[in-house]
C-alpha atoms as a PDB file:
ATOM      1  CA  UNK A   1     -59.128  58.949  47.609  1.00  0.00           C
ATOM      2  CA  UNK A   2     -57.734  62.372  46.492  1.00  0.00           C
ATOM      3  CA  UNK A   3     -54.815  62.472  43.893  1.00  0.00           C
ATOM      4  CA  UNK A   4     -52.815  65.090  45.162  1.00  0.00           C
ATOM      5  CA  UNK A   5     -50.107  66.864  43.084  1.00  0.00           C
ATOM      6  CA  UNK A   6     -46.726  66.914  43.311  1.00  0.00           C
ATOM      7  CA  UNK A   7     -44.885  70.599  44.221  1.00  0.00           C
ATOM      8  CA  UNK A   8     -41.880  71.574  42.636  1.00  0.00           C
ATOM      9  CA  UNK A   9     -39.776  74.513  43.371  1.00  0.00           C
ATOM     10  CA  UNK A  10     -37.314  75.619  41.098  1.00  0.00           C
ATOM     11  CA  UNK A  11     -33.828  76.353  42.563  1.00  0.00           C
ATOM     12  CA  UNK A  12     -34.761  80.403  41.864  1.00  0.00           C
ATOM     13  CA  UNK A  13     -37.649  80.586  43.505  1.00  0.00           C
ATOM     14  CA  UNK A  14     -36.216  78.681  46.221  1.00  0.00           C
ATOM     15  CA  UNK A  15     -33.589  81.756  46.808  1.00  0.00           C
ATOM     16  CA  UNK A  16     -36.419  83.946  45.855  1.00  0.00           C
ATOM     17  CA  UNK A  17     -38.571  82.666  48.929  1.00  0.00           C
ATOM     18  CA  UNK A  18     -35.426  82.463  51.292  1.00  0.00           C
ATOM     19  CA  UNK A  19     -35.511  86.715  50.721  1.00  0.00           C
ATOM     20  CA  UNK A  20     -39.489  86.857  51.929  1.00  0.00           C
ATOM     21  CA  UNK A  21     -40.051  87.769  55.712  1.00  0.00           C
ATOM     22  CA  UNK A  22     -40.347  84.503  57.984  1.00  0.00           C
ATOM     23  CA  UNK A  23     -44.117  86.000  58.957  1.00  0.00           C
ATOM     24  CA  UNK A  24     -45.026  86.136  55.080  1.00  0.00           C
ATOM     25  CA  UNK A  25     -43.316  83.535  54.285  1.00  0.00           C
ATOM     26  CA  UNK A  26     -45.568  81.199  56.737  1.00  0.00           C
ATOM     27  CA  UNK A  27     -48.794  81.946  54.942  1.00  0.00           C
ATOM     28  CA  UNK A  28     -47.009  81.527  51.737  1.00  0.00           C
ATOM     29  CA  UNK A  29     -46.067  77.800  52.733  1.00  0.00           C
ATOM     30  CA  UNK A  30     -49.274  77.352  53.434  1.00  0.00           C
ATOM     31  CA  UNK A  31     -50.841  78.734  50.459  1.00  0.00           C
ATOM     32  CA  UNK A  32     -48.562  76.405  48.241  1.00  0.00           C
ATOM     33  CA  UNK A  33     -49.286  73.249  50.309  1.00  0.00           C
ATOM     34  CA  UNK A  34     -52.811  74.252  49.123  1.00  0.00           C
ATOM     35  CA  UNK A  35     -51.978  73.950  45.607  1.00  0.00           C
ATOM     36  CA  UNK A  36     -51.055  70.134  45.826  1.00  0.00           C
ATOM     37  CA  UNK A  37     -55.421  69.365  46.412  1.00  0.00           C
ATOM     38  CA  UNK A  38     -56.475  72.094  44.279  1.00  0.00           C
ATOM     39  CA  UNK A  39     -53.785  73.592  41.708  1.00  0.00           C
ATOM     40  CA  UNK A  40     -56.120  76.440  40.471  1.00  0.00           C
ATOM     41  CA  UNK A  41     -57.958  77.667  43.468  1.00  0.00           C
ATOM     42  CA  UNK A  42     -60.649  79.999  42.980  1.00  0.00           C
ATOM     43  CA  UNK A  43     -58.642  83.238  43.495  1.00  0.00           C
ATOM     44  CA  UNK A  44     -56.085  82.076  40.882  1.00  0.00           C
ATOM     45  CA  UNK A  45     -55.340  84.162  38.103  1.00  0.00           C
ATOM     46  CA  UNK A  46     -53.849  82.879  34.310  1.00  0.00           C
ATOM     47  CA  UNK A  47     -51.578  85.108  33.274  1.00  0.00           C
ATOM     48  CA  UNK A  48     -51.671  86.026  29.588  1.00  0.00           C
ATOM     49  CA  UNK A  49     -49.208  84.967  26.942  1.00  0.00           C
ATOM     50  CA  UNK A  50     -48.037  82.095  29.384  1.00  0.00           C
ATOM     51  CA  UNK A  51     -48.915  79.017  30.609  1.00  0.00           C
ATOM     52  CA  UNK A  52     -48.612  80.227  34.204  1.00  0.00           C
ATOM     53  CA  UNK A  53     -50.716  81.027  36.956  1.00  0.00           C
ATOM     54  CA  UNK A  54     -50.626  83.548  39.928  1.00  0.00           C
ATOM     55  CA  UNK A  55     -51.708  83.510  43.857  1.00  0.00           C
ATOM     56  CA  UNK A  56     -51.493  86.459  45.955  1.00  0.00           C
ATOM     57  CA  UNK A  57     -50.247  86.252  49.448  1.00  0.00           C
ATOM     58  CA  UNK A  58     -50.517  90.059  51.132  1.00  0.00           C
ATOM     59  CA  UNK A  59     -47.762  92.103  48.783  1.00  0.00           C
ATOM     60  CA  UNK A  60     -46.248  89.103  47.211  1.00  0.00           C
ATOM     61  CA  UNK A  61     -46.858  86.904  44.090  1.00  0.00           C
ATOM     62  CA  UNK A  62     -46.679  83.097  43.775  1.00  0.00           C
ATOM     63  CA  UNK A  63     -46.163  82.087  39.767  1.00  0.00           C
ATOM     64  CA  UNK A  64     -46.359  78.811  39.092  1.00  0.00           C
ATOM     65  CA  UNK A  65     -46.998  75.834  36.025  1.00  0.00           C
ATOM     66  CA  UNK A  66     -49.364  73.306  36.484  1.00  0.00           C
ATOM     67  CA  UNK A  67     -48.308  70.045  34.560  1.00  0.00           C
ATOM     68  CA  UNK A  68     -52.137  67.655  34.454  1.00  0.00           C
ATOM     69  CA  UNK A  69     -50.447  64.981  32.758  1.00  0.00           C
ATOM     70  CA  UNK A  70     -47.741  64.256  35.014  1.00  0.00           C
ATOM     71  CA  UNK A  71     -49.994  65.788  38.050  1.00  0.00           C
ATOM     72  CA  UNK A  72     -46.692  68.373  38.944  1.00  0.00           C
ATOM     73  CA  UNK A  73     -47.512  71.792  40.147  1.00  0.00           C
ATOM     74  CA  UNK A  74     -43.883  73.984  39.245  1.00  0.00           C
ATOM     75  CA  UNK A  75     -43.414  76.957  41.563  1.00  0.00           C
ATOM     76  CA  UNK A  76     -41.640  79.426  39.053  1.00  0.00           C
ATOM     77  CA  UNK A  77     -41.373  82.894  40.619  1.00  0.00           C
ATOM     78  CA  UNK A  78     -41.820  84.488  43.694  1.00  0.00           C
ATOM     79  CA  UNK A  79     -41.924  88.069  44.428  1.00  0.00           C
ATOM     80  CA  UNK A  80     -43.078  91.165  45.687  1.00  0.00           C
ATOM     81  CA  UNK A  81     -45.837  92.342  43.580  1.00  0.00           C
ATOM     82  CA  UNK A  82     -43.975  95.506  42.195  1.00  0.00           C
ATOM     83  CA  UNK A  83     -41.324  93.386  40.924  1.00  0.00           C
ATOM     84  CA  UNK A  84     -42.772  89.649  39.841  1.00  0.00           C
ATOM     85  CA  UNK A  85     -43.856  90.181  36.595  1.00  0.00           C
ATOM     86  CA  UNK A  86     -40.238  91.995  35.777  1.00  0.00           C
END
């Protein structure tokens, strides 16, 4: 049996994602139910001078924390790619 992880969404990038189009925001759900089987999927990207990672979902960005230890995947940030890294 699979150990899946655990997704948490902090309470920004829960008003973050209520902001996103409901037709982008669809394939985003699905790309973070994703993350609970495999947290670092091959088009992941580590971001540099954090401990973060990145998905892209059309123009937006998915950051996120993975926690191995406690098996917790943290969604941090969400935005439109122009703006995320801000």
């Amino acid at each position: 049996m699979t150990d899946f992880y655990s997704l948490v969404v902090k309470k920004s990038a829960e008003r973050e994602l209520r902001a996103i189009p409901k037709t982008d925001l669809r394939r985003m759900t699905e790309r973070l139910r994703g993350l609970r089987n495999n947290p670092r999927p091959p088009d992941c990207e580590k971001l540099s001078g954090y401990d973060h990672y990145r998905i892209r979902q059309g123009d937006y960005r998915m950051v996120y924390a993975v926690d191995d230890d406690a098996r917790v995947v943290t969604l941090v940030k969400v935005g439109h790619r122009r703006e995320v890294y801000r």
